[in-house]
N, C-alpha and C. Protein backbone atom coordinates (compact mmCIF):
# COMPACT_ATOMS: atom_id res chain seq x y z
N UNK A 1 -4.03 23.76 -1.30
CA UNK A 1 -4.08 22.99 -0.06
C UNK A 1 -3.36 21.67 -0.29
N UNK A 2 -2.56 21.28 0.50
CA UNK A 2 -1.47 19.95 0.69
C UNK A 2 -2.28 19.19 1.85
N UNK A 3 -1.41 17.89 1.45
CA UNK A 3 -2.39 16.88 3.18
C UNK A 3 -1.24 15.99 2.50
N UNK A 4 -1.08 15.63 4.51
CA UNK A 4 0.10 13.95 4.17
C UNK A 4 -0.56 12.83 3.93
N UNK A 5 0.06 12.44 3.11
CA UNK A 5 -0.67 10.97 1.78
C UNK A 5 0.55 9.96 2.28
N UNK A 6 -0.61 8.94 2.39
CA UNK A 6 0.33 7.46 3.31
C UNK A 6 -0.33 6.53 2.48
N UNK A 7 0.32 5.79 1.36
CA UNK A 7 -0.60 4.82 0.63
C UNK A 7 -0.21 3.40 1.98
N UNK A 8 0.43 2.81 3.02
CA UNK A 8 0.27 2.23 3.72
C UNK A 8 -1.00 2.24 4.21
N UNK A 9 -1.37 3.73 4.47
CA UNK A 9 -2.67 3.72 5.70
C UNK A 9 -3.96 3.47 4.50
N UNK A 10 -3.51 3.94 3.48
CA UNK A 10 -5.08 3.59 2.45
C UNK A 10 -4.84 2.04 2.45
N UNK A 11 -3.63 1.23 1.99
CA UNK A 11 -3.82 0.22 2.40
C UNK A 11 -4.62 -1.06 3.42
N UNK A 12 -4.41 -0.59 4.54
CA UNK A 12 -4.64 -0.99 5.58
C UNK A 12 -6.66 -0.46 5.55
N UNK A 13 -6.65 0.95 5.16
CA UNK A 13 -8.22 0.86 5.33
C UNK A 13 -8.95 0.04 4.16
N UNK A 14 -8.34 -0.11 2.80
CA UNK A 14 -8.92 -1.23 2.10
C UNK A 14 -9.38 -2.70 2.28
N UNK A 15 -8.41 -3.12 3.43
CA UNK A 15 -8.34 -4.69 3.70
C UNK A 15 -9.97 -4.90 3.75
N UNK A 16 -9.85 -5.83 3.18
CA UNK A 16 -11.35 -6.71 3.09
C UNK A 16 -12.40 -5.99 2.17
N UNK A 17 -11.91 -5.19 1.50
CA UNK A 17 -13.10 -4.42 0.52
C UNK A 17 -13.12 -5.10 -0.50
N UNK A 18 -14.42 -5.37 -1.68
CA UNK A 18 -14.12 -5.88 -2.80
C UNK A 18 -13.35 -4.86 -3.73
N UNK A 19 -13.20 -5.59 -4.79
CA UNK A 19 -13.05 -5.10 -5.94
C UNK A 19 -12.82 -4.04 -5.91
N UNK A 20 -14.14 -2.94 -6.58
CA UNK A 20 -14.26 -2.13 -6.65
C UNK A 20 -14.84 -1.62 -5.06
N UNK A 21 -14.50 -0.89 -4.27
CA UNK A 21 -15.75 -0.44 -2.64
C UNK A 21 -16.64 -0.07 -3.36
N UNK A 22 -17.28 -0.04 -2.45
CA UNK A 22 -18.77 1.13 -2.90
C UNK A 22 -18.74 2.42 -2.50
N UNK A 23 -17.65 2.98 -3.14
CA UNK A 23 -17.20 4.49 -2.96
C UNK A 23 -18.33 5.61 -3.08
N UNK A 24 -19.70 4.78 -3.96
CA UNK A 24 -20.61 5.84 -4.02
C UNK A 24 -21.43 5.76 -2.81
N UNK A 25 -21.09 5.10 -1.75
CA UNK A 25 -21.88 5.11 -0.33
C UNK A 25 -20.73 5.76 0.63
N UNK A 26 -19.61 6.18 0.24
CA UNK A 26 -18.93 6.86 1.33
C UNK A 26 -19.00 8.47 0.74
N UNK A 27 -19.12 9.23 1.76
CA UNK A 27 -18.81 10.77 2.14
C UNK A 27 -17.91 11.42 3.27
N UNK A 28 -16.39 10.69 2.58
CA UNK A 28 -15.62 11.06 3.71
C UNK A 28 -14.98 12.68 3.91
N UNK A 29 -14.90 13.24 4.85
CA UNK A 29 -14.12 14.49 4.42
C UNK A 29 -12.88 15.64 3.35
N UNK A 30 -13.27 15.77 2.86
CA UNK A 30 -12.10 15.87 1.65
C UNK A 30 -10.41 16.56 2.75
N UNK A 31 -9.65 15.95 1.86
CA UNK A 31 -8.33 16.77 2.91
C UNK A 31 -7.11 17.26 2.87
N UNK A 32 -7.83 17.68 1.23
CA UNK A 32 -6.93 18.41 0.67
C UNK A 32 -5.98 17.58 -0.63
N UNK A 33 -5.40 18.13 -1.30
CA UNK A 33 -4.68 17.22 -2.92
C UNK A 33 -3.45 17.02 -2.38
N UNK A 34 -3.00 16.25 -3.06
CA UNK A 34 -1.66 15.12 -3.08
C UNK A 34 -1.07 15.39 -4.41
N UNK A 35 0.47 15.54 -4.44
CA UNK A 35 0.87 15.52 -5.74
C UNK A 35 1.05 14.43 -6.41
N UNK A 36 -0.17 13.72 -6.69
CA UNK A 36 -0.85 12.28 -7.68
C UNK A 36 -1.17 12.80 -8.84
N UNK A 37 -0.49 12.18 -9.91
CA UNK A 37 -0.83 12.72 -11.70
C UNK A 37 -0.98 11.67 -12.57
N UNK A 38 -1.98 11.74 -13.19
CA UNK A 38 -2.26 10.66 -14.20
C UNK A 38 -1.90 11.34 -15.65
N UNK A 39 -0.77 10.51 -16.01
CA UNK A 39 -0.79 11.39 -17.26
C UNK A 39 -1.83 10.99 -18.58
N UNK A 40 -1.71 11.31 -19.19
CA UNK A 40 -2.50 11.29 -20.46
C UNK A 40 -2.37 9.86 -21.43
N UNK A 41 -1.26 9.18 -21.19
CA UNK A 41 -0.71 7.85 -21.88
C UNK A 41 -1.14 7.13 -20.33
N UNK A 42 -1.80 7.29 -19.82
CA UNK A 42 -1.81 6.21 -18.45
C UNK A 42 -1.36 6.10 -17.21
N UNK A 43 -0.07 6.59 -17.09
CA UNK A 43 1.43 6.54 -16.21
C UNK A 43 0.53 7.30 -15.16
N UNK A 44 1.56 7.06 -14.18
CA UNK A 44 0.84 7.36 -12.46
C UNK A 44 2.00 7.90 -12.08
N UNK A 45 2.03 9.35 -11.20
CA UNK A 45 2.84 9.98 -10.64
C UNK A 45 3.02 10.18 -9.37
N UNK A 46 3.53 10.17 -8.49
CA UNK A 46 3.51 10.49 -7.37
C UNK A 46 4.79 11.09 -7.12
N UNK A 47 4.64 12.49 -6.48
CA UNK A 47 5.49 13.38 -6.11
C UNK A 47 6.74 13.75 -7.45
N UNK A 48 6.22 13.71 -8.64
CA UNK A 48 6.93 14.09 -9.68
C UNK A 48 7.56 12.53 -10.13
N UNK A 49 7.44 11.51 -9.52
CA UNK A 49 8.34 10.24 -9.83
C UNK A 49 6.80 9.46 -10.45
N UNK A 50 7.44 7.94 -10.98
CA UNK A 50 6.54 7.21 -11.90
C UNK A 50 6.18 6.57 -10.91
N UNK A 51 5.02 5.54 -10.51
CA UNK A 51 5.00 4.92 -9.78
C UNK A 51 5.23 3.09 -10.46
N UNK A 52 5.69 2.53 -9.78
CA UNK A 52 6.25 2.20 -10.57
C UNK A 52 5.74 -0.04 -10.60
N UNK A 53 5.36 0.50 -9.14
CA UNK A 53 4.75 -0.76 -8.78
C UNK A 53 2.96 -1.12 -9.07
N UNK A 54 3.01 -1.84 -10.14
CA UNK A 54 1.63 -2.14 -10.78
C UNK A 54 0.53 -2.33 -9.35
N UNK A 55 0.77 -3.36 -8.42
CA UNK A 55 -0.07 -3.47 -7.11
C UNK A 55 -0.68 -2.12 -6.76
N UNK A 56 0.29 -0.85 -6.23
CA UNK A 56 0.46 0.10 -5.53
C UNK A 56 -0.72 0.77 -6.67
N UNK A 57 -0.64 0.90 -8.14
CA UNK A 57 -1.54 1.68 -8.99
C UNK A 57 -3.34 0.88 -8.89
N UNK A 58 -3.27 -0.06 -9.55
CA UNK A 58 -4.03 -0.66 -9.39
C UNK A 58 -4.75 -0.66 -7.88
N UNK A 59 -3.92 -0.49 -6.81
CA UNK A 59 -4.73 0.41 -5.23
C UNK A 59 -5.28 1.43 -5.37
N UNK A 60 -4.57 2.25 -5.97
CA UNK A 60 -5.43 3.50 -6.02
C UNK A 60 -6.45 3.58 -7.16
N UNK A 61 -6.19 2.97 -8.29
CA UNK A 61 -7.12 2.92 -9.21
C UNK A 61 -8.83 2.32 -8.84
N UNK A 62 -8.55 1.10 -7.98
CA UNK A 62 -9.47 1.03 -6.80
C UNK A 62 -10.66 2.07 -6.22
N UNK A 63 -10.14 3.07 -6.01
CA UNK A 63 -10.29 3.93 -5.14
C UNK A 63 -10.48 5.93 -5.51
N UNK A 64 -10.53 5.61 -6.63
CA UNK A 64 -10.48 6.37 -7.91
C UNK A 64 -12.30 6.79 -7.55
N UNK A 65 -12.28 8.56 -7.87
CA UNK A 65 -13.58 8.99 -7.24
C UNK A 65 -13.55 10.02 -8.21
N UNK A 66 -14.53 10.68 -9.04
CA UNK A 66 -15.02 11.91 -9.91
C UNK A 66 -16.05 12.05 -9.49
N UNK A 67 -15.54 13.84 -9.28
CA UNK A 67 -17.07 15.09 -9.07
C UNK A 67 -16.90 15.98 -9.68
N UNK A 68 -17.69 16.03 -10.46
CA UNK A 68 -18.02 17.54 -11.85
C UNK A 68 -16.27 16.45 -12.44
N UNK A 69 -15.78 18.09 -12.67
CA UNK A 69 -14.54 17.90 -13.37
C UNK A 69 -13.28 17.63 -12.34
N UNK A 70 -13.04 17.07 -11.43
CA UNK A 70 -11.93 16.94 -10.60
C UNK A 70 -12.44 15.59 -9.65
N UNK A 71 -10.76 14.70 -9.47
CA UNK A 71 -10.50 13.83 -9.39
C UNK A 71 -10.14 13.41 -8.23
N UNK A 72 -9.98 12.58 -7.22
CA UNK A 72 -9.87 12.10 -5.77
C UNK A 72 -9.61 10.66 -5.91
N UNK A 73 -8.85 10.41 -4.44
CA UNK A 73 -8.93 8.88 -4.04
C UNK A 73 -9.77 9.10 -2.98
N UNK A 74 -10.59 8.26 -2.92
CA UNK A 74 -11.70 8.40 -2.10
C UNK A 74 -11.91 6.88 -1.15
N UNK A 75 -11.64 7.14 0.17
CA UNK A 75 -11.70 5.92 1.08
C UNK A 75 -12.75 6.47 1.92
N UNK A 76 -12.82 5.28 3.18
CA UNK A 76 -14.26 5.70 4.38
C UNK A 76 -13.94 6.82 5.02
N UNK A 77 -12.62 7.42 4.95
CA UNK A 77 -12.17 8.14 6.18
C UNK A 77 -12.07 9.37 5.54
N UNK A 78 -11.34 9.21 4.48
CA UNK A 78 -10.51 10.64 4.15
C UNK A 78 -10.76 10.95 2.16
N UNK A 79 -10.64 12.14 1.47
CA UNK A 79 -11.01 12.10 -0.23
C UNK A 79 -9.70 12.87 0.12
N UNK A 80 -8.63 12.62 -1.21
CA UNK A 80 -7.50 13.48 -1.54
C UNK A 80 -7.55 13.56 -2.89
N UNK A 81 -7.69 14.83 -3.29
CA UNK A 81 -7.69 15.39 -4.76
C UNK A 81 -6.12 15.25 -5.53
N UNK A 82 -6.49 14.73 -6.91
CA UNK A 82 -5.33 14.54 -7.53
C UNK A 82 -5.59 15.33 -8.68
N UNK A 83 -4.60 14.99 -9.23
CA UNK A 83 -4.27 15.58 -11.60
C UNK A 83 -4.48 14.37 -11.82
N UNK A 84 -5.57 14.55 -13.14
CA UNK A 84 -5.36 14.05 -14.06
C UNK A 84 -5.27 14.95 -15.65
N UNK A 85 -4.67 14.48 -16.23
CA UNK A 85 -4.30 14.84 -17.35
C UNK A 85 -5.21 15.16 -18.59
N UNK A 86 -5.70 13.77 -18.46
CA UNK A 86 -6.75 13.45 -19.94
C UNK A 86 -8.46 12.85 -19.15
N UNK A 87 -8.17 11.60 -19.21
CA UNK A 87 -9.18 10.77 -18.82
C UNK A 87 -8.25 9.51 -17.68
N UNK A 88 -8.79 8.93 -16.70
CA UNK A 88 -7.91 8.11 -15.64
C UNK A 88 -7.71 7.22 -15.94
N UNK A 89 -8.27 6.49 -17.34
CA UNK A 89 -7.94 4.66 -17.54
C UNK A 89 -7.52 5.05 -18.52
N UNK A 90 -6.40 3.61 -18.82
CA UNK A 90 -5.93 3.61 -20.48
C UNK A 90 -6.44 2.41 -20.78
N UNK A 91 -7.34 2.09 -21.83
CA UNK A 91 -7.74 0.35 -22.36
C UNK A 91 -6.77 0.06 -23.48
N UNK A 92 -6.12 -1.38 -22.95
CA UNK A 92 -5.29 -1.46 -23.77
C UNK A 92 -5.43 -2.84 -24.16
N UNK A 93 -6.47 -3.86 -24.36
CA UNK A 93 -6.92 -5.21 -24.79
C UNK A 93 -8.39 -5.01 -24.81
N UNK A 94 -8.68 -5.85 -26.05
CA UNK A 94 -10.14 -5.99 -26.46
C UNK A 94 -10.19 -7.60 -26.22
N UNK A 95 -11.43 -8.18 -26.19
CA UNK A 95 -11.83 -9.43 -26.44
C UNK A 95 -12.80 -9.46 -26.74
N UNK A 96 -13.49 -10.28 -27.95
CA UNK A 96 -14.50 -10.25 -28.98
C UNK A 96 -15.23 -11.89 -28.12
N UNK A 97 -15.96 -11.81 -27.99
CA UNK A 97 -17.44 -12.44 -27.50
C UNK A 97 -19.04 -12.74 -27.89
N UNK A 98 -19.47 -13.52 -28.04
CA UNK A 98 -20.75 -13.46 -28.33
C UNK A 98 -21.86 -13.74 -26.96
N UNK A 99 -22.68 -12.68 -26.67
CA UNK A 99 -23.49 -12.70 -25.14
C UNK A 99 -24.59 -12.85 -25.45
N UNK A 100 -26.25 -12.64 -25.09
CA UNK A 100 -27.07 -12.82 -25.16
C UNK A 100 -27.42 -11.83 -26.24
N UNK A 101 -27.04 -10.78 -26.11
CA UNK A 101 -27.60 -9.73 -27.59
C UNK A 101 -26.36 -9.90 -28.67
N UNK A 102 -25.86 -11.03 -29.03
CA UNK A 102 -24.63 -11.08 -30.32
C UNK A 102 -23.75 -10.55 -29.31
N UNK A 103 -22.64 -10.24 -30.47
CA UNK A 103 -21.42 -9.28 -30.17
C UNK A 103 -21.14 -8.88 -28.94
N UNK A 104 -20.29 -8.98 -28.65
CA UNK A 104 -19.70 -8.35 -27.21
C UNK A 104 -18.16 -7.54 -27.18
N UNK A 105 -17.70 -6.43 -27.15
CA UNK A 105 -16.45 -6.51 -26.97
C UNK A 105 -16.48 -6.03 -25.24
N UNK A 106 -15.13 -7.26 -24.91
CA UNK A 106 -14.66 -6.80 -23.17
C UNK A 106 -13.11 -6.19 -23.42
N UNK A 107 -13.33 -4.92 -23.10
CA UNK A 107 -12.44 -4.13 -22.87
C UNK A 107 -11.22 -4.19 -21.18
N UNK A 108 -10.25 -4.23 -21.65
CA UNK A 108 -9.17 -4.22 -19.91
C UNK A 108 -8.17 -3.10 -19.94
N UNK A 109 -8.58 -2.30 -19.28
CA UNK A 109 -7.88 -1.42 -18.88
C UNK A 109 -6.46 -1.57 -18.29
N UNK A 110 -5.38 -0.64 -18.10
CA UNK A 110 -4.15 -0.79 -17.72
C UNK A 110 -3.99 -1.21 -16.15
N UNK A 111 -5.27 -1.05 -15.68
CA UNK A 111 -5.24 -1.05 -14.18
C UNK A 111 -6.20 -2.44 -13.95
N UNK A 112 -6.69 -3.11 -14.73
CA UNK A 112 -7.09 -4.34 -14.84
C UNK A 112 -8.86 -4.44 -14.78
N UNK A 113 -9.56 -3.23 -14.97
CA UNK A 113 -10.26 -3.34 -15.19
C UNK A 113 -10.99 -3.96 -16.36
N UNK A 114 -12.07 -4.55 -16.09
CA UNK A 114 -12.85 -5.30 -17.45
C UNK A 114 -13.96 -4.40 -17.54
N UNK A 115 -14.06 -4.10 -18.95
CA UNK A 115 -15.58 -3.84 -19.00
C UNK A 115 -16.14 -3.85 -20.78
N UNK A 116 -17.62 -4.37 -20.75
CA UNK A 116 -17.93 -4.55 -21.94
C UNK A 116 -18.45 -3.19 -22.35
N UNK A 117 -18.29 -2.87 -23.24
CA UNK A 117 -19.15 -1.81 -24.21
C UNK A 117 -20.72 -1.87 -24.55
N UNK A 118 -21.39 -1.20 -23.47
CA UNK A 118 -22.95 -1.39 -23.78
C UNK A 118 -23.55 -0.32 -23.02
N UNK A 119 -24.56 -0.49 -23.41
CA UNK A 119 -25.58 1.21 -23.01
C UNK A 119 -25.29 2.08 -21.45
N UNK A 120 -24.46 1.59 -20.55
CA UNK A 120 -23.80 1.72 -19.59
C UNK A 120 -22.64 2.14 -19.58
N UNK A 121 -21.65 1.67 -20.85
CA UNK A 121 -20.30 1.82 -21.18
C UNK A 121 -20.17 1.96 -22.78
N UNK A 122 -20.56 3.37 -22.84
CA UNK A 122 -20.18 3.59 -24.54
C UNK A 122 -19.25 3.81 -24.84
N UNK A 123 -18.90 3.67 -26.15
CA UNK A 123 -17.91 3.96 -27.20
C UNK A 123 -17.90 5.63 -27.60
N UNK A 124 -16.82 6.23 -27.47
CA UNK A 124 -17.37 7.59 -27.83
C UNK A 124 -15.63 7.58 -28.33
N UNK A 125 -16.54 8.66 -30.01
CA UNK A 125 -14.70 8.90 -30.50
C UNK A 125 -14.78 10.65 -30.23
N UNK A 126 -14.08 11.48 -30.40
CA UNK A 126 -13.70 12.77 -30.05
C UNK A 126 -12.62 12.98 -31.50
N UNK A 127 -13.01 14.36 -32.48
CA UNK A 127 -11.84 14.26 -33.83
C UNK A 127 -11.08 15.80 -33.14
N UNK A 128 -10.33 15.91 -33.66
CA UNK A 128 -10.01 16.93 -33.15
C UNK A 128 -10.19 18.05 -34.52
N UNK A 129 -10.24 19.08 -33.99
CA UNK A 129 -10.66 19.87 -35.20
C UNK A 129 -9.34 20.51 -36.21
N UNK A 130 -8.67 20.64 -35.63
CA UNK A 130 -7.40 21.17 -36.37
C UNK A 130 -6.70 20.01 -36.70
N UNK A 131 -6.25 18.79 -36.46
CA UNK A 131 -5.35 17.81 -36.98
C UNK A 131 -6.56 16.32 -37.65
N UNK A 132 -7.83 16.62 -36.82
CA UNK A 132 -8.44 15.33 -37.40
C UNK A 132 -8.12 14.37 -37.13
N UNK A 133 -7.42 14.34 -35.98
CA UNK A 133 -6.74 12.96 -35.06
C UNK A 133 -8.02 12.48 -34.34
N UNK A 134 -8.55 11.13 -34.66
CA UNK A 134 -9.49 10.43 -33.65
C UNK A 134 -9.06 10.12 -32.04
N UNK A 135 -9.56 10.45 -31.27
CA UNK A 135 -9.98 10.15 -29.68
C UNK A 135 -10.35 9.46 -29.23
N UNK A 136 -10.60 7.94 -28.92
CA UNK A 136 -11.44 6.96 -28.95
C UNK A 136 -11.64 6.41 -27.07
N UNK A 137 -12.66 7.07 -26.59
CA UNK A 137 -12.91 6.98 -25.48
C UNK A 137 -13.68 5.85 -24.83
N UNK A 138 -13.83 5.01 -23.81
CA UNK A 138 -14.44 4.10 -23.34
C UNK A 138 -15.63 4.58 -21.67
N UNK A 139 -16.49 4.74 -21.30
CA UNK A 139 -16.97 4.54 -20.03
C UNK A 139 -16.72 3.47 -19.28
N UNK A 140 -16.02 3.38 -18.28
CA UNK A 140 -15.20 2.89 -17.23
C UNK A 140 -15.96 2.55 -16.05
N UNK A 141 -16.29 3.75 -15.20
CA UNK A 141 -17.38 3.21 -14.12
C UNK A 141 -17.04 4.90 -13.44
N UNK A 142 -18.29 5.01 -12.60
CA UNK A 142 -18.65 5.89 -11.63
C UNK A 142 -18.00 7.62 -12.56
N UNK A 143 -18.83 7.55 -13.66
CA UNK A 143 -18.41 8.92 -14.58
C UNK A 143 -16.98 9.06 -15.37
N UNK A 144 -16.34 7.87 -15.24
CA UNK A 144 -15.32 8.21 -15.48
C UNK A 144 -14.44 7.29 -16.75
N UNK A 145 -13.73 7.96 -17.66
CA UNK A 145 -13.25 7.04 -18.98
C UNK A 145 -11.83 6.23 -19.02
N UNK A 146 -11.67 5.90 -19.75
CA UNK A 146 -10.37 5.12 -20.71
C UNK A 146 -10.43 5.83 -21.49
N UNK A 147 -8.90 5.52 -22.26
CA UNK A 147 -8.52 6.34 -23.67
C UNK A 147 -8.16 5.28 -23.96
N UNK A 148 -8.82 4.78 -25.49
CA UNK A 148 -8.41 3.36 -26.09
C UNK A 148 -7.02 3.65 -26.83
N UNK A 149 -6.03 2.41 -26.25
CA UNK A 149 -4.51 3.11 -27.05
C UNK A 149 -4.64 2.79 -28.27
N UNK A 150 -3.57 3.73 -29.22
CA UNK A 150 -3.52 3.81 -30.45
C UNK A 150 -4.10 2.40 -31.33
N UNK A 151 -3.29 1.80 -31.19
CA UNK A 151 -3.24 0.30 -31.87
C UNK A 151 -4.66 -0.53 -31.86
N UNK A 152 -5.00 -0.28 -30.49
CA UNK A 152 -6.25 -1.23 -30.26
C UNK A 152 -7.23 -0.18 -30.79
N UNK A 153 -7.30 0.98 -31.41
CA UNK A 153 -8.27 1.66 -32.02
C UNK A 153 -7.92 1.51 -33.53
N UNK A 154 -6.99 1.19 -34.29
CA UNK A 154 -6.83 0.54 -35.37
C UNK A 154 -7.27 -0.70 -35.29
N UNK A 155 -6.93 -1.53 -34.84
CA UNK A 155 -7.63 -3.04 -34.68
C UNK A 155 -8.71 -3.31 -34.37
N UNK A 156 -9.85 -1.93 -33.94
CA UNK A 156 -11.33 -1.87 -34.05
C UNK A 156 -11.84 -1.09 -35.79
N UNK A 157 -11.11 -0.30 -36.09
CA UNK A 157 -11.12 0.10 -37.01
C UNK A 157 -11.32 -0.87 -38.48
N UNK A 158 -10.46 -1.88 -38.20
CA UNK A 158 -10.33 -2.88 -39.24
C UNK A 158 -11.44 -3.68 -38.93
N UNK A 159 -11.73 -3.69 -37.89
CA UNK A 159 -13.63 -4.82 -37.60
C UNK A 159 -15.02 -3.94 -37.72
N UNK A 160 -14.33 -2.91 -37.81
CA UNK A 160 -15.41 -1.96 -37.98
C UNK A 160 -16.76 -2.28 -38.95
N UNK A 161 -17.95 -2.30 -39.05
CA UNK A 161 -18.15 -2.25 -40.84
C UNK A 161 -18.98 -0.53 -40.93
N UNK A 162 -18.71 -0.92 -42.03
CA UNK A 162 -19.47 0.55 -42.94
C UNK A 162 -20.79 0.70 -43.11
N UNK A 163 -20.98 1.87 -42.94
CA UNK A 163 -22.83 2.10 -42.67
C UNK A 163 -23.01 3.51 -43.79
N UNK A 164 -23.86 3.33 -44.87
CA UNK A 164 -23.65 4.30 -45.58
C UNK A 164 -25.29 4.99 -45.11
N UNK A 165 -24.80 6.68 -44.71
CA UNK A 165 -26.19 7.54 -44.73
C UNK A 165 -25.81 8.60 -45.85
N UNK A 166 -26.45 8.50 -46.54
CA UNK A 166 -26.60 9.44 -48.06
C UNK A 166 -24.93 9.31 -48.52
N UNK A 167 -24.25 10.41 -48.42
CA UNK A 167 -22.90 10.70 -49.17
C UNK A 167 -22.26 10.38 -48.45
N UNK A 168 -22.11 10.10 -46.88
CA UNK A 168 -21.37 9.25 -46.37
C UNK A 168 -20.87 8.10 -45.54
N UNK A 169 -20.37 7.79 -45.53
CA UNK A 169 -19.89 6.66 -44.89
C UNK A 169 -19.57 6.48 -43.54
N UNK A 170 -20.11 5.47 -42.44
CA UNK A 170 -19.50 5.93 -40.80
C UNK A 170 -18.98 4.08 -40.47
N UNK A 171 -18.52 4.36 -40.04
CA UNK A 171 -17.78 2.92 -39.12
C UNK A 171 -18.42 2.48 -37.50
N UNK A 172 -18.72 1.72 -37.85
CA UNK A 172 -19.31 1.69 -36.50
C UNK A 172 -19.05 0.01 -36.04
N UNK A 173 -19.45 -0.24 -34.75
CA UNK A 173 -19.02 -1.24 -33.93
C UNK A 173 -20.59 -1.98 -33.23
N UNK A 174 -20.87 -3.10 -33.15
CA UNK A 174 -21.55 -3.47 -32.37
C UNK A 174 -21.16 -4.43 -30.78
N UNK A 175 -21.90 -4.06 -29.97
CA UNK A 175 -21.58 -4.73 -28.92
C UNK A 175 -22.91 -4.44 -27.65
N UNK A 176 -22.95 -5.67 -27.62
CA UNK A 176 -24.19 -6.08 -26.33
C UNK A 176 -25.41 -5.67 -26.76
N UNK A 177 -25.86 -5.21 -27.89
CA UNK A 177 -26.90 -4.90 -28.17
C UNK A 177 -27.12 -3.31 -29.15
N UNK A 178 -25.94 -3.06 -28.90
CA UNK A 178 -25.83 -0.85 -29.02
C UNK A 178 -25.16 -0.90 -30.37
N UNK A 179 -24.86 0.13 -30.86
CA UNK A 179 -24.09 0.64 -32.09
C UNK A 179 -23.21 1.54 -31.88
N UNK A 180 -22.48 1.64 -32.10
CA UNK A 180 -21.00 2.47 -31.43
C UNK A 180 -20.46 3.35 -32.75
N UNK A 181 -20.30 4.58 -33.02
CA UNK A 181 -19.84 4.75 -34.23
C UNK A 181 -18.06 5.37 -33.66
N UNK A 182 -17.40 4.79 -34.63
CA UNK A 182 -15.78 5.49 -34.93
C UNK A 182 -15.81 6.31 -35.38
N UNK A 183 -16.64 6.79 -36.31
CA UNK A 183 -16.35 7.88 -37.03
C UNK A 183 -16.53 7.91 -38.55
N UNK A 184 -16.84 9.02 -39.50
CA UNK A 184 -17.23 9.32 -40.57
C UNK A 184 -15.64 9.02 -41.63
N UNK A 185 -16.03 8.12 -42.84
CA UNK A 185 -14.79 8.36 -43.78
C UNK A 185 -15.05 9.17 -44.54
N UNK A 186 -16.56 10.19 -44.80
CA UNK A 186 -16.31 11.14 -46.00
C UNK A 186 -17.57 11.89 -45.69
């Protein structure tokens, strides 16, 4: 199923919404998918092209809706199902903080989201089983993740400290109160 996609008219129905809407109080009619793709490194597609204007992403990122496993922009009027690839955010800056429980890291996503890492927004790594490549995932908001980019998961890695249970060793992170583990060195 196809439906004509007018980011003008989502425009125009956003005016005056905060931030984030309160997308979990709308149940608008679904109306069918749009060829919208999030790839796996972040990038935003529309109709096979990049999109290319940060404003225009950051609109729809806005507006960004998950049920079960499939993805929508979701306004008062109308839900249009998109691709995503991997997970819909990429976090690509940390900032180290001290809040009422110690430690804080605030995470910003590519689309300008902030969010700290705490019992609301965990840290979750994913190894893969055949290459042993770490995954380093963030909770974002309304079910839905970040993929922490490469670099900024080395540069947690190195703040990491070591937690030894019997023979081995795990890395783990504190923030807002929680314990976050990276992952096992042995």
């Amino acid at each position: 199923m196809s439906t004509t996609f007018d980011p003008a008219q989502l425009s125009s129905q956003l005016k005056g919404e905060a931030e984030i809407p309160p997308l979990e109080k709308w149940n608008p009619a679904f109306c069918g998918d749009i060829d919208m793709r999030i790839a796996a490194d972040g990038r935003w597609f529309y109709e096979g092209s990049p999109i290319g204007r940060e404003a225009m992403v950051r609109m729809f990122a806005r507006v960004l809706w998950r049920e079960g496993d499939k993805y929508f922009l979701k306004t008062p009027v109308e839900k249009v199902g998109i691709q995503v690839d991997d997970v819909p955010f990429w976090v690509t800056q940390v900032e180290h903080q001290v809040g009422d429980d110690g430690p804080e890291l605030i995470f910003t996503t590519s689309t300008g989201d902030r969010v700290r890492a705490d019992a609301e927004h965990p840290i979750r790594v994913e190894t893969d089983a055949k290459t042993g490549e770490p995954s380093p995932y963030l909770m974002i908001r309304f079910g839905m993740e970040g993929k922490l980019a490469r670099n900024l998961f080395y540069q947690l890695v190195e703040q990491a400290r070591m937690v030894e249970h019997g023979r081995s060793t795990e890395l783990v992170l504190d923030s807002a109160g929680e314990v976050f583990s990276l992952g096992k060195l042995s």
